[in-house]
N, C-alpha and C. Protein backbone atom coordinates (compact mmCIF):
# COMPACT_ATOMS: atom_id res chain seq x y z
N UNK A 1 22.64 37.20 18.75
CA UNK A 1 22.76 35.78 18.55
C UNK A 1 22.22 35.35 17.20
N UNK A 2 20.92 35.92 16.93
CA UNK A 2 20.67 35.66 15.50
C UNK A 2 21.23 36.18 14.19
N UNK A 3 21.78 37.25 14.62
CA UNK A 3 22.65 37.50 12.96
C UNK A 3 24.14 36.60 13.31
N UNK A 4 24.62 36.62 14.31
CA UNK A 4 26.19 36.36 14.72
C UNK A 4 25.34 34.16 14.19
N UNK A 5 24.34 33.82 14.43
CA UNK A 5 24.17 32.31 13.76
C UNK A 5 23.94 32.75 12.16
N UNK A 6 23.42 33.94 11.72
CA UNK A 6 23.28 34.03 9.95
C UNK A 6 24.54 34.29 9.25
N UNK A 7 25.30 34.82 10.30
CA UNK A 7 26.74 35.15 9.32
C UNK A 7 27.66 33.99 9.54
N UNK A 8 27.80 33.18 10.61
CA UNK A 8 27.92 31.36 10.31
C UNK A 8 27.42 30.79 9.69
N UNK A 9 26.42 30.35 9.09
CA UNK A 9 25.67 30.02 8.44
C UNK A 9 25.86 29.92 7.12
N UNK A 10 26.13 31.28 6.49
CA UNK A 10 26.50 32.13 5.71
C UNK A 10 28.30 31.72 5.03
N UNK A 11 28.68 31.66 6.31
CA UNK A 11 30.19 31.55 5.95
C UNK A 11 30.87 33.06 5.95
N UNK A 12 30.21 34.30 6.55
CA UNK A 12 30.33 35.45 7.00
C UNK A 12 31.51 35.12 7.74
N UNK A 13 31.11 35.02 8.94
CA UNK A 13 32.01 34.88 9.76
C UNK A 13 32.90 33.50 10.27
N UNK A 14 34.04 33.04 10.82
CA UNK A 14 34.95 32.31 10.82
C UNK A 14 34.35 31.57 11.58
N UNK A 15 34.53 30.39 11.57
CA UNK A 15 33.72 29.28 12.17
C UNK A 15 32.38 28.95 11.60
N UNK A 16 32.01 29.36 10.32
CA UNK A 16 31.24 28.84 9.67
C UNK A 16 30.64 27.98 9.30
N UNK A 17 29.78 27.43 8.93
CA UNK A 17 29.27 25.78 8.37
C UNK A 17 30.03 25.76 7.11
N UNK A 18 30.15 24.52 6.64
CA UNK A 18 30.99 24.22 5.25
C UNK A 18 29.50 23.15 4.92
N UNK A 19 29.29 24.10 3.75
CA UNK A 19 27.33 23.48 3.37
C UNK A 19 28.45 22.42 2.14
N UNK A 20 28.04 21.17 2.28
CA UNK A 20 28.27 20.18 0.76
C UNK A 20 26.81 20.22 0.35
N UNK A 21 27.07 19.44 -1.34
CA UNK A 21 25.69 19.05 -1.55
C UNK A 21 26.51 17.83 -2.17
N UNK A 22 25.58 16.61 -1.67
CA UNK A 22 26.15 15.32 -1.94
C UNK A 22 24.45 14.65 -1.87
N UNK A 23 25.17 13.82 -3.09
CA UNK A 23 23.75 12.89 -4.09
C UNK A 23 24.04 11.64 -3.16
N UNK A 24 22.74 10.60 -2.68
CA UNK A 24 22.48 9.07 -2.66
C UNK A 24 21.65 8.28 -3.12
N UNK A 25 22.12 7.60 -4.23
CA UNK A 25 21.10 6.48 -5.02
C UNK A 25 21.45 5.34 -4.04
N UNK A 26 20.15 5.33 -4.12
CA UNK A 26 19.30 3.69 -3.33
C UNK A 26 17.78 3.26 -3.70
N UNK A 27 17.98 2.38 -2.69
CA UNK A 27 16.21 2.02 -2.54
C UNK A 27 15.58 2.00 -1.71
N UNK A 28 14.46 2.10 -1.95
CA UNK A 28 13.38 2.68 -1.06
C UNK A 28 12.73 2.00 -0.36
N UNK A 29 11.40 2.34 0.76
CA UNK A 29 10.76 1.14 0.79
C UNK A 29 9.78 0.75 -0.31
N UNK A 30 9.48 -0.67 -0.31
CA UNK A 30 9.28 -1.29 -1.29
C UNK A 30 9.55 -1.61 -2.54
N UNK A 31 10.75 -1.47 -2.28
CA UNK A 31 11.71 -1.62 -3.52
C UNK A 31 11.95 -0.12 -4.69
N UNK A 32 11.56 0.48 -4.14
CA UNK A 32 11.12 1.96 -5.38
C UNK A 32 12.61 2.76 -5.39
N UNK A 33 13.61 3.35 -6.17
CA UNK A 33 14.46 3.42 -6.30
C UNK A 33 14.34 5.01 -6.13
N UNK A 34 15.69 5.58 -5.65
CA UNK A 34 15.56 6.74 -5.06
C UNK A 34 17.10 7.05 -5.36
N UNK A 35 16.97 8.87 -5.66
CA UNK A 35 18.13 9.77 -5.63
C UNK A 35 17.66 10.92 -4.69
N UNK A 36 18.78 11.10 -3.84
CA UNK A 36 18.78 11.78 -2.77
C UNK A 36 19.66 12.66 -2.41
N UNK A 37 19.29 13.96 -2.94
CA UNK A 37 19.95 15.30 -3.27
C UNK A 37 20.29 15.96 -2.05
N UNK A 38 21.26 16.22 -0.95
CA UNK A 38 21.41 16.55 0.34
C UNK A 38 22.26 18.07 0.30
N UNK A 39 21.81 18.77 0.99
CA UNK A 39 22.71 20.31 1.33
C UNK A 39 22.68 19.81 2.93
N UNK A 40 24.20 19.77 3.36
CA UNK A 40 24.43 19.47 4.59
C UNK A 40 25.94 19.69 4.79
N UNK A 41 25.84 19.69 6.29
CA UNK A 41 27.28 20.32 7.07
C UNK A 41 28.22 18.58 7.30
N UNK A 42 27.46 18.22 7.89
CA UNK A 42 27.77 16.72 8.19
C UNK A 42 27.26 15.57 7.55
N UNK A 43 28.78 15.44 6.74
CA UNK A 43 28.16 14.18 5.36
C UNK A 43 27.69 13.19 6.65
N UNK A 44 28.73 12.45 7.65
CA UNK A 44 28.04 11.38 8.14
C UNK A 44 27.07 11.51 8.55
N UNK A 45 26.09 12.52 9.47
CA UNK A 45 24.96 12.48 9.97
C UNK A 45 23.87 12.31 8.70
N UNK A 46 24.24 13.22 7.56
CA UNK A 46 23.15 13.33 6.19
C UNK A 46 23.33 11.52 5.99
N UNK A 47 24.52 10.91 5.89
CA UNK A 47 24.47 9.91 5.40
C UNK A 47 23.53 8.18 6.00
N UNK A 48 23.85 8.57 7.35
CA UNK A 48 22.70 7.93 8.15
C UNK A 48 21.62 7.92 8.09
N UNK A 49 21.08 9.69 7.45
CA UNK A 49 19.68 10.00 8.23
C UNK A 49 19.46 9.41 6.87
N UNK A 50 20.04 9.11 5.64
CA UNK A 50 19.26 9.17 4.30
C UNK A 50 19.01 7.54 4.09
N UNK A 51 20.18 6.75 4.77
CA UNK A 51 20.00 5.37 4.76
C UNK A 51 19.02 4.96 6.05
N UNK A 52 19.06 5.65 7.07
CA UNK A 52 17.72 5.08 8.01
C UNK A 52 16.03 5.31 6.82
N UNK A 53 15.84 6.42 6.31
CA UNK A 53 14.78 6.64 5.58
C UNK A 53 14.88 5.68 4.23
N UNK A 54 16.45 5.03 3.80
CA UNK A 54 15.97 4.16 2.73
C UNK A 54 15.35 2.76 3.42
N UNK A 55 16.04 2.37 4.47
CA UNK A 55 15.66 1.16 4.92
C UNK A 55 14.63 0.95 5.60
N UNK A 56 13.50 2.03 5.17
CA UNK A 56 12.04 2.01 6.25
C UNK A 56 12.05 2.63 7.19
N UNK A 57 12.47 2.65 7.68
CA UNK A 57 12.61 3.46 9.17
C UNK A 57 12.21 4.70 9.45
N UNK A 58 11.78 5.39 8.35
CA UNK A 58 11.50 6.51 8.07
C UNK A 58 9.87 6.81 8.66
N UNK A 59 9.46 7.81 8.77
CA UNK A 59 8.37 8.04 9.09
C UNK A 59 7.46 7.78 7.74
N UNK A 60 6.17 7.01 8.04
CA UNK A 60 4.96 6.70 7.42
C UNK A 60 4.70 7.64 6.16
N UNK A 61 4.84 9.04 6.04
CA UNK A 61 4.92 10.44 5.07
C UNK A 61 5.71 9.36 3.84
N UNK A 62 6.60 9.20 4.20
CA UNK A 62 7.85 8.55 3.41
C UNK A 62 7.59 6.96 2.59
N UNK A 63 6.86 6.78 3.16
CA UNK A 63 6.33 4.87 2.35
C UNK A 63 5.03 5.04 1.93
N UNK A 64 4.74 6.26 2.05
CA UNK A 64 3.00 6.78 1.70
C UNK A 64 3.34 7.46 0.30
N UNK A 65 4.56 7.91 0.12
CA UNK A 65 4.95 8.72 -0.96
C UNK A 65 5.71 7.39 -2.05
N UNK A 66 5.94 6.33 -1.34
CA UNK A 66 6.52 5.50 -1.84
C UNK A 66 5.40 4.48 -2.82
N UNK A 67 4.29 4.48 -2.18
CA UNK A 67 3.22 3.78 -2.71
C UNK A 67 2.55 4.72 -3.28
N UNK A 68 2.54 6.11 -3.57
CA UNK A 68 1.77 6.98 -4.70
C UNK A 68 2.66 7.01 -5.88
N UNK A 69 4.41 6.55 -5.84
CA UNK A 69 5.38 6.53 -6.85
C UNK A 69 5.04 5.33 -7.71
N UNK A 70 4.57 4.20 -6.76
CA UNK A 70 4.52 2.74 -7.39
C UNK A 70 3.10 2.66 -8.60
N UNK A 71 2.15 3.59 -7.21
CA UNK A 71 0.74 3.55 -8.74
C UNK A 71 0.90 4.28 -9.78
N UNK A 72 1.85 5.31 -9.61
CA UNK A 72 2.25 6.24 -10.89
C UNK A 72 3.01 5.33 -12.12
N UNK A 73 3.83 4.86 -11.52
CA UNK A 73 4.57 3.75 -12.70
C UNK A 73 3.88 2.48 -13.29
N UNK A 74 2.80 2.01 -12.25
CA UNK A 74 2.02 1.85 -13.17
C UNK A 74 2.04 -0.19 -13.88
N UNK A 75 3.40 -0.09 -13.28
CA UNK A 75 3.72 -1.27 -14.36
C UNK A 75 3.28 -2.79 -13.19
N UNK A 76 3.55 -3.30 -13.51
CA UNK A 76 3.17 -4.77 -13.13
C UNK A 76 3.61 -5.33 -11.71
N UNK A 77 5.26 -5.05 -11.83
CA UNK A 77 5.99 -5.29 -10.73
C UNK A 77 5.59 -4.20 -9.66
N UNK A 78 5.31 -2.37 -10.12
CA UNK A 78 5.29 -1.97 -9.25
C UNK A 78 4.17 -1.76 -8.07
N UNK A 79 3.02 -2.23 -9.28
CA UNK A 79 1.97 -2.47 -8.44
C UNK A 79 1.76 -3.87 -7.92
N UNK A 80 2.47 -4.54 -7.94
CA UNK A 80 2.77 -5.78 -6.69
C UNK A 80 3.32 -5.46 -5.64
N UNK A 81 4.10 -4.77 -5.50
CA UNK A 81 4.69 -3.72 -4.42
C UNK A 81 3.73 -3.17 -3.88
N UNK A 82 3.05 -2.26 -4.73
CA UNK A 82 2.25 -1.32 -4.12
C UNK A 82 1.01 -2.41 -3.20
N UNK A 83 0.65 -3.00 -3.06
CA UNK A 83 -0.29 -4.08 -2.67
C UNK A 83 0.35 -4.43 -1.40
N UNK A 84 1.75 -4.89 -1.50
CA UNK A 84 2.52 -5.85 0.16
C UNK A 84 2.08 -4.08 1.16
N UNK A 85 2.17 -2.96 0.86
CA UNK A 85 1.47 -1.90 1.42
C UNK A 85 0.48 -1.98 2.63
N UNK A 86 -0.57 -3.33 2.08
CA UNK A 86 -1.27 -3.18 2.88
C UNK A 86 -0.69 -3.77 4.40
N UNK A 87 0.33 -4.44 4.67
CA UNK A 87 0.98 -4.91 5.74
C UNK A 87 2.49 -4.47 6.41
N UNK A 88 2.18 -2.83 5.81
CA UNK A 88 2.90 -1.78 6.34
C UNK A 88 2.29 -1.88 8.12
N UNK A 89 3.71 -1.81 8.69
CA UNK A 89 3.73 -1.67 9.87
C UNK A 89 2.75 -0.37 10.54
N UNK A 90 2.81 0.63 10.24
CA UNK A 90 2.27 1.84 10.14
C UNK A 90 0.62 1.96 9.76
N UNK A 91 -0.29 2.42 10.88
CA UNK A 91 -1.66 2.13 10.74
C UNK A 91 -2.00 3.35 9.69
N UNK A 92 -1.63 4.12 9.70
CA UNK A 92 -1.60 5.37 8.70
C UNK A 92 -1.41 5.03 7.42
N UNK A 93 -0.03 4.56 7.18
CA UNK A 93 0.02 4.05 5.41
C UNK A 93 -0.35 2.69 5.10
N UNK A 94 -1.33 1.69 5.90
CA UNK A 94 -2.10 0.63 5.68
C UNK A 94 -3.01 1.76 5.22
N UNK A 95 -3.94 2.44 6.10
CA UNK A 95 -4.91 3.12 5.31
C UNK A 95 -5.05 3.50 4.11
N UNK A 96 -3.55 4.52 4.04
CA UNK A 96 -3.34 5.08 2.06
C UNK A 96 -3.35 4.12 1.34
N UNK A 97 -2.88 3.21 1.19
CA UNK A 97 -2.95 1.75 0.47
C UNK A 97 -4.16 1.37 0.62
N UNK A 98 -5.71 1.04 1.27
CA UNK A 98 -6.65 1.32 1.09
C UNK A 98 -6.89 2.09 0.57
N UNK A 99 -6.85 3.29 1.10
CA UNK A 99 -7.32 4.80 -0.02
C UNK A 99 -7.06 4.64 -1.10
N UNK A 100 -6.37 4.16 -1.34
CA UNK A 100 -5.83 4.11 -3.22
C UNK A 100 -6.29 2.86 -3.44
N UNK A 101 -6.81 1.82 -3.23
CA UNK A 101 -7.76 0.34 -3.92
C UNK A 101 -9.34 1.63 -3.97
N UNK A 102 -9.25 1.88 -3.00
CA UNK A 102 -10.96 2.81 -3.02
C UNK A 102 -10.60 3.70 -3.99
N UNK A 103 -9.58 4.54 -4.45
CA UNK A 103 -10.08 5.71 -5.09
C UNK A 103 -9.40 5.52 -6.89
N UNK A 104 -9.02 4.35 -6.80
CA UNK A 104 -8.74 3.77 -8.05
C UNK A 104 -9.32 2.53 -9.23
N UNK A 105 -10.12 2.74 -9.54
CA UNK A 105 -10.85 1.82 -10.41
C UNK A 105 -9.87 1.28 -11.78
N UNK A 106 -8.56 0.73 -11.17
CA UNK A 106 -7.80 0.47 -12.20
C UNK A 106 -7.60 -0.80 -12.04
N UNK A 107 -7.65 -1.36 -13.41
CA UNK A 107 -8.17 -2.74 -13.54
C UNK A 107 -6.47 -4.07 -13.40
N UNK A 108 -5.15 -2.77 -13.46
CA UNK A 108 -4.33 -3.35 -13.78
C UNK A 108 -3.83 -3.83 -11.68
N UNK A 109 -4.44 -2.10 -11.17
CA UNK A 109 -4.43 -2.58 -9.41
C UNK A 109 -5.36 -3.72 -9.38
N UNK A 110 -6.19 -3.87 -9.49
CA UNK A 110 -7.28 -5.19 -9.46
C UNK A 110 -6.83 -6.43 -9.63
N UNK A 111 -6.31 -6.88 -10.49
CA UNK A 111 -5.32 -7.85 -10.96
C UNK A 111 -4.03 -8.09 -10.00
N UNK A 112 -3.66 -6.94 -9.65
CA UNK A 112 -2.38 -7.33 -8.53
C UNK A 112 -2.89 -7.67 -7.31
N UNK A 113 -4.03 -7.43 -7.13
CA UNK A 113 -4.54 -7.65 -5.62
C UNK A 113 -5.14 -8.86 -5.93
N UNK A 114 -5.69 -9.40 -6.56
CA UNK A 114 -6.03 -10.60 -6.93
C UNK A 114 -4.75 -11.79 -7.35
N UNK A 115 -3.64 -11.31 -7.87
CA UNK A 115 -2.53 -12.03 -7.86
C UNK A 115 -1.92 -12.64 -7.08
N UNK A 116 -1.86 -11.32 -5.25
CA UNK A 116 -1.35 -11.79 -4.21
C UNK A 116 -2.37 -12.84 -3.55
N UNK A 117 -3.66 -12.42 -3.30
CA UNK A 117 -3.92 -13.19 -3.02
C UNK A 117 -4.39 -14.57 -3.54
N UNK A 118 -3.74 -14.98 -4.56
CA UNK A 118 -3.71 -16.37 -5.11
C UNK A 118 -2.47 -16.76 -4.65
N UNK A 119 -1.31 -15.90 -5.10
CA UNK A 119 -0.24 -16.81 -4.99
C UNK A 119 0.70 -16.60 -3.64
N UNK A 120 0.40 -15.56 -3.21
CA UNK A 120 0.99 -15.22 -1.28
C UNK A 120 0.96 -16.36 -0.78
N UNK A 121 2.20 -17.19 -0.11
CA UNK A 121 2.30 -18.03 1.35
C UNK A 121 1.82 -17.79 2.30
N UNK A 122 1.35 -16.09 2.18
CA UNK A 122 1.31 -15.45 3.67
C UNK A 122 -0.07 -15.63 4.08
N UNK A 123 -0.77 -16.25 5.05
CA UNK A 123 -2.22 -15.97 4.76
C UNK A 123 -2.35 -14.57 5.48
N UNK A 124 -1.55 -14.31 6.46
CA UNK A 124 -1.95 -12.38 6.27
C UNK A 124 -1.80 -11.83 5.03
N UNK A 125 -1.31 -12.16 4.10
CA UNK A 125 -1.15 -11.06 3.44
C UNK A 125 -2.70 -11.42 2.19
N UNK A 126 -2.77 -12.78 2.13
CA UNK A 126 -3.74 -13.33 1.51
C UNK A 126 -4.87 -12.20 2.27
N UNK A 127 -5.46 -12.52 3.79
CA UNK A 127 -6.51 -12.05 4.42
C UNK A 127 -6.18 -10.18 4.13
N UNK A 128 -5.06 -9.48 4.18
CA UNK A 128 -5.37 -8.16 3.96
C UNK A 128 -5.87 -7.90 2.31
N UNK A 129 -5.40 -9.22 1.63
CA UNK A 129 -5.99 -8.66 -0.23
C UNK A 129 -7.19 -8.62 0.23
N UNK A 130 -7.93 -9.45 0.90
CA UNK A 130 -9.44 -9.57 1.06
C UNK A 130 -10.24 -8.29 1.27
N UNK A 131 -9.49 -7.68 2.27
CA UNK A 131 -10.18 -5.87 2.64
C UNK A 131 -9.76 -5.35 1.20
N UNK A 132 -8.03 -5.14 0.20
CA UNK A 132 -8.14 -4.30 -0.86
C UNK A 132 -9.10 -4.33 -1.57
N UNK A 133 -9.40 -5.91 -2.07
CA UNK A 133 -10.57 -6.11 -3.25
C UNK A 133 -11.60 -5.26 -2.48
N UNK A 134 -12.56 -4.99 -1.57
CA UNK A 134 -13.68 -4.28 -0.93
C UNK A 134 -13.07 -2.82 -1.28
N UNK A 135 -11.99 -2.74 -1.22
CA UNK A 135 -11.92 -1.43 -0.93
C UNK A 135 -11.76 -0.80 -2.47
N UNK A 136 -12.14 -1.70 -4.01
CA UNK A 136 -11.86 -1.01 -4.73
C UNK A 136 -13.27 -1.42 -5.52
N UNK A 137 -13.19 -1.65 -6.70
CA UNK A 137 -14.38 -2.00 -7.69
C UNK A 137 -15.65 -2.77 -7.24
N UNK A 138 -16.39 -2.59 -6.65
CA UNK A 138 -17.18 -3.41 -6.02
C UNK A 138 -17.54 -4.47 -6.67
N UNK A 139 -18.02 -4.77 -8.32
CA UNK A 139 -18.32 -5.47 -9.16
C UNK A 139 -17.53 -6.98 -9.51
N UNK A 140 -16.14 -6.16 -9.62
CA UNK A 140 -14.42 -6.82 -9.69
C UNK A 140 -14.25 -7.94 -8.25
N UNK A 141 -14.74 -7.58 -7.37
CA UNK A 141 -14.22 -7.98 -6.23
C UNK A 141 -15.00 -9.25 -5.73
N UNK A 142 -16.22 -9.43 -6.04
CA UNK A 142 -17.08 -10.61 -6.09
C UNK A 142 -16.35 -12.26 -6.33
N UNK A 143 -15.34 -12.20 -7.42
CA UNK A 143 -15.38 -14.07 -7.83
C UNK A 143 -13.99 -13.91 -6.48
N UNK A 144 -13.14 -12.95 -6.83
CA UNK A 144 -12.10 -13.48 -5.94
C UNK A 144 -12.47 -13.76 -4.65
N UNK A 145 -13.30 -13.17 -4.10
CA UNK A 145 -13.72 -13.23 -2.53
C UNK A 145 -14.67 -14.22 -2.32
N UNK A 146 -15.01 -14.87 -3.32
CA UNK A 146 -15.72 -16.48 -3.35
C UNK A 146 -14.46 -17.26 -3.28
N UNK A 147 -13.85 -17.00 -4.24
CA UNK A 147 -12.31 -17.71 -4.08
C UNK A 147 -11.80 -18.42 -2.83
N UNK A 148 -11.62 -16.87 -1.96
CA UNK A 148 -10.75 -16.72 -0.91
C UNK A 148 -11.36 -17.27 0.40
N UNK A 149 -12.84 -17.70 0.17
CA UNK A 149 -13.72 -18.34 0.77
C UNK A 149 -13.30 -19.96 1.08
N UNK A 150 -12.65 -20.49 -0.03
CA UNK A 150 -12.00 -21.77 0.05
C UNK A 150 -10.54 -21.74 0.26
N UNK A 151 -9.88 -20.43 1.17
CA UNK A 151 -8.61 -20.84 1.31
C UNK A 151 -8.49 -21.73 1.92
N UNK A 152 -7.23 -22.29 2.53
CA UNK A 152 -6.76 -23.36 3.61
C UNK A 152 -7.16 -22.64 4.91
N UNK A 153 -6.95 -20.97 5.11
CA UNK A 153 -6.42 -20.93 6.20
C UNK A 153 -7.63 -20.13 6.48
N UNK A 154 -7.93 -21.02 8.23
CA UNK A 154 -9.48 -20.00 8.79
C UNK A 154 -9.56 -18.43 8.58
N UNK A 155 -8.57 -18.22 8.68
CA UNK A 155 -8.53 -16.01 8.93
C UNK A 155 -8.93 -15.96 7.67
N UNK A 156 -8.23 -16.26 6.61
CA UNK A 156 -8.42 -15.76 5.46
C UNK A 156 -10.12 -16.02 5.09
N UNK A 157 -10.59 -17.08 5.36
CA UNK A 157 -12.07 -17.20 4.67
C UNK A 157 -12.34 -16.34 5.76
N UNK A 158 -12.37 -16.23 6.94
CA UNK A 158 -13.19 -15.04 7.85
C UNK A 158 -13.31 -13.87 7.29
N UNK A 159 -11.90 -12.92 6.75
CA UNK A 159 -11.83 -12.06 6.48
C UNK A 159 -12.76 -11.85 5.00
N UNK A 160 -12.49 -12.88 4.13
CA UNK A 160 -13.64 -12.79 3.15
C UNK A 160 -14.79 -12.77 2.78
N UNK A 161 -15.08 -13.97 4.01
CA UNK A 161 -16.64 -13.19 4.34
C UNK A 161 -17.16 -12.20 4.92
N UNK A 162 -16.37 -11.68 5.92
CA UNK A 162 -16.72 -10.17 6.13
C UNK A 162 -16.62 -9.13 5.22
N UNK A 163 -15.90 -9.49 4.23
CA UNK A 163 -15.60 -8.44 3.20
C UNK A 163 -17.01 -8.88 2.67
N UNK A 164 -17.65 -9.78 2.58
CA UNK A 164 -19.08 -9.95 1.54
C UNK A 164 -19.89 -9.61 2.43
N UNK A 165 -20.04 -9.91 3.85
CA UNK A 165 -20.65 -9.05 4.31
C UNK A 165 -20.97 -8.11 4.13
N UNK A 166 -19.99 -7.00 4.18
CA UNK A 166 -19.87 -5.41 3.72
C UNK A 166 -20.33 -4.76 2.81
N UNK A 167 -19.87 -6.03 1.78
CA UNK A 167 -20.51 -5.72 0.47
C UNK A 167 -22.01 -6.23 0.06
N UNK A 168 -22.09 -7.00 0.57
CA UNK A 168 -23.86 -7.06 0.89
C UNK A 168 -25.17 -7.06 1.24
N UNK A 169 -24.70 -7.20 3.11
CA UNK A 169 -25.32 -7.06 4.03
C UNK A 169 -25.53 -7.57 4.69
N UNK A 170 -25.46 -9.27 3.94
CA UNK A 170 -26.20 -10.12 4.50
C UNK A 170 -24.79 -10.91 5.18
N UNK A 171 -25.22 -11.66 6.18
CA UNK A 171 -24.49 -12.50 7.30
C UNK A 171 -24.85 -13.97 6.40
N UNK A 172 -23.91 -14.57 6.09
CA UNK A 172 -24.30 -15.90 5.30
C UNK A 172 -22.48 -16.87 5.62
N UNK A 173 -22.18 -16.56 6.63
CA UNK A 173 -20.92 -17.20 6.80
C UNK A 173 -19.81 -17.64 6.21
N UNK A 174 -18.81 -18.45 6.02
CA UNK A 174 -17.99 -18.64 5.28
C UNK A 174 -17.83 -19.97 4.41
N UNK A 175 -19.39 -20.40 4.23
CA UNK A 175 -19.60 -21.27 2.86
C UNK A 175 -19.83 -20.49 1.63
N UNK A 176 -18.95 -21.31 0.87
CA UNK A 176 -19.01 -20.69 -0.47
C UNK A 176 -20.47 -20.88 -1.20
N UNK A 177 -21.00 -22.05 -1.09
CA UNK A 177 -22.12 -22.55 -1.67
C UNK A 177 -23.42 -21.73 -1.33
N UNK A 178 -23.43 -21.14 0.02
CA UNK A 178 -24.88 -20.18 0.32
C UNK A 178 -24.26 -19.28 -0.48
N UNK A 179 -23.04 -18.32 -0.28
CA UNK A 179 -23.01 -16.83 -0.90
C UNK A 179 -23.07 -17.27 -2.57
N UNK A 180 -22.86 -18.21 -2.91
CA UNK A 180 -23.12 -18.42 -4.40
C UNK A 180 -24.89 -18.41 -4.68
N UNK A 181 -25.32 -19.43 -4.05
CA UNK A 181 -27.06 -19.46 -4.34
C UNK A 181 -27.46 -17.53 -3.76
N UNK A 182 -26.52 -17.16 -3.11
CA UNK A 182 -27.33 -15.66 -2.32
C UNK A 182 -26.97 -14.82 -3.84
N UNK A 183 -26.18 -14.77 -4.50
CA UNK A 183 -25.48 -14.10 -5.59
C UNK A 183 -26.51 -14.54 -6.86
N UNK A 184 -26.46 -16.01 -7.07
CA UNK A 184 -27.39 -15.88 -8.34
C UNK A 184 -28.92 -15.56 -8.26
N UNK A 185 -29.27 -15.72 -7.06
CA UNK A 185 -30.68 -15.51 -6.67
C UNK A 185 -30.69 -13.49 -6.75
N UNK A 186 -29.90 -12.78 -6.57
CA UNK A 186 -30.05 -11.41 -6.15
C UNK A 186 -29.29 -10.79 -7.92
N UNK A 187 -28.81 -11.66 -8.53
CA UNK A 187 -28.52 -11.43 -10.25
C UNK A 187 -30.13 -11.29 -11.23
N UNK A 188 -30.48 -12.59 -10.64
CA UNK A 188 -31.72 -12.69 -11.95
C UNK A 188 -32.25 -12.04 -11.64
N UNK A 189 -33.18 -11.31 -10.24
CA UNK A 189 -34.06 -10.07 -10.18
C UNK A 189 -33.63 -9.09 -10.88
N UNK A 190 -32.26 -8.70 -10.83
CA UNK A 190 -31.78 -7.55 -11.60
C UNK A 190 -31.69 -7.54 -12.84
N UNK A 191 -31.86 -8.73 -13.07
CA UNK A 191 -31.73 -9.29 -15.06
C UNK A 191 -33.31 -8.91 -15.39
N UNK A 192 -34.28 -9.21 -15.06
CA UNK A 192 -35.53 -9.20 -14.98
C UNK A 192 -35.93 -7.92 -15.36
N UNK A 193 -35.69 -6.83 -14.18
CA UNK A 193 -36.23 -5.45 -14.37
C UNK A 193 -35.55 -4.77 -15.40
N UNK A 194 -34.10 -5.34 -16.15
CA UNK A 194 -33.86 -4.41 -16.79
C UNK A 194 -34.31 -4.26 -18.28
């Protein structure tokens, strides 16, 4: 059975597979543009399986690879993309999109996460910038999360003060005015000793 499937396979023997190789340009998730090089027996099945994986549907591996393409490029638009990440359906590539605010001290990701959450409608998406900023420059992440302290919408200041929480320790709720007096009061000691 196993050589009589290698010499089909093969095209050995009659009744063989007929292997194509057929290209699909598209897009990806999050907009990231894709060529898709296929060796296959059945264009329609290849052709499904390649448009279910452009339109998301794809397993988490696949939009995780999509958001390591976006920080590679680097550019403006793509790391605005790379950011809506954090409200990937998928609890796995929400994480990588964390992992990468944490393991990137790049000032141009900093700026995009600070972008959305100024100008996002969404207040989820506003309240998930709140965890990126924590999850990257600790220093960087301070005015916006005072900011985000005066959104409109309750979640979002919740989520920001827990993010200062995190980052500080202290429980001081979601007035802007204590974590400001808690901030300049815990600056000048450090101005002092140095």
């Amino acid at each position: 059975n196993i050589d009589r499937a290698l010499k089909r396979g093969s095209g050995a023997e009659a009744g063989g597979a007929d292997y194509q190789t057929i290209m699909y340009e598209g897009y990806g998730p999050n907009g990231v543009a894709v060529l898709v090089e296929c060796l296959t027996a059945n264009r329609n099945r290849a052709a499904a399986e390649v448009e279910k994986g452009l339109k998301g549907e794809s397993v988490p591996a696949v939009r995780m690879a999509a958001f390591d393409l976006l920080l590679a490029l680097g550019t403006e638009r793509s790391l605005d993309r790379l950011v809506v990440g954090a409200l990937d359906p998928s609890e796995e590539a929400r994480e990588h999109v964390a992992k990468i605010g944490r393991g990137h001290a790049d000032l141009r990701l900093h700026e995009a996460i600070v972008r959305a959450m100024k100008e996002d409608a969404s207040w989820r998406m506003r309240a998930a910038m709140a965890d990126l900023l924590l999850a990257g420059a600790r220093e960087r992440c301070r005015r916006p999360l005072l900011d985000a302290l005066d959104d409109e919408h309750p979640a979002v200041r919740a989520r920001a003060a827990e993010a200062l929480f995190r980052l500080t320790g202290q429980a001081l709720g979601v007035e802007r005015a204590k974590w400001e007096a808690y901030f300049a009061k815990a600056v000048v000691p450090a101005a002092e000793d140095g």
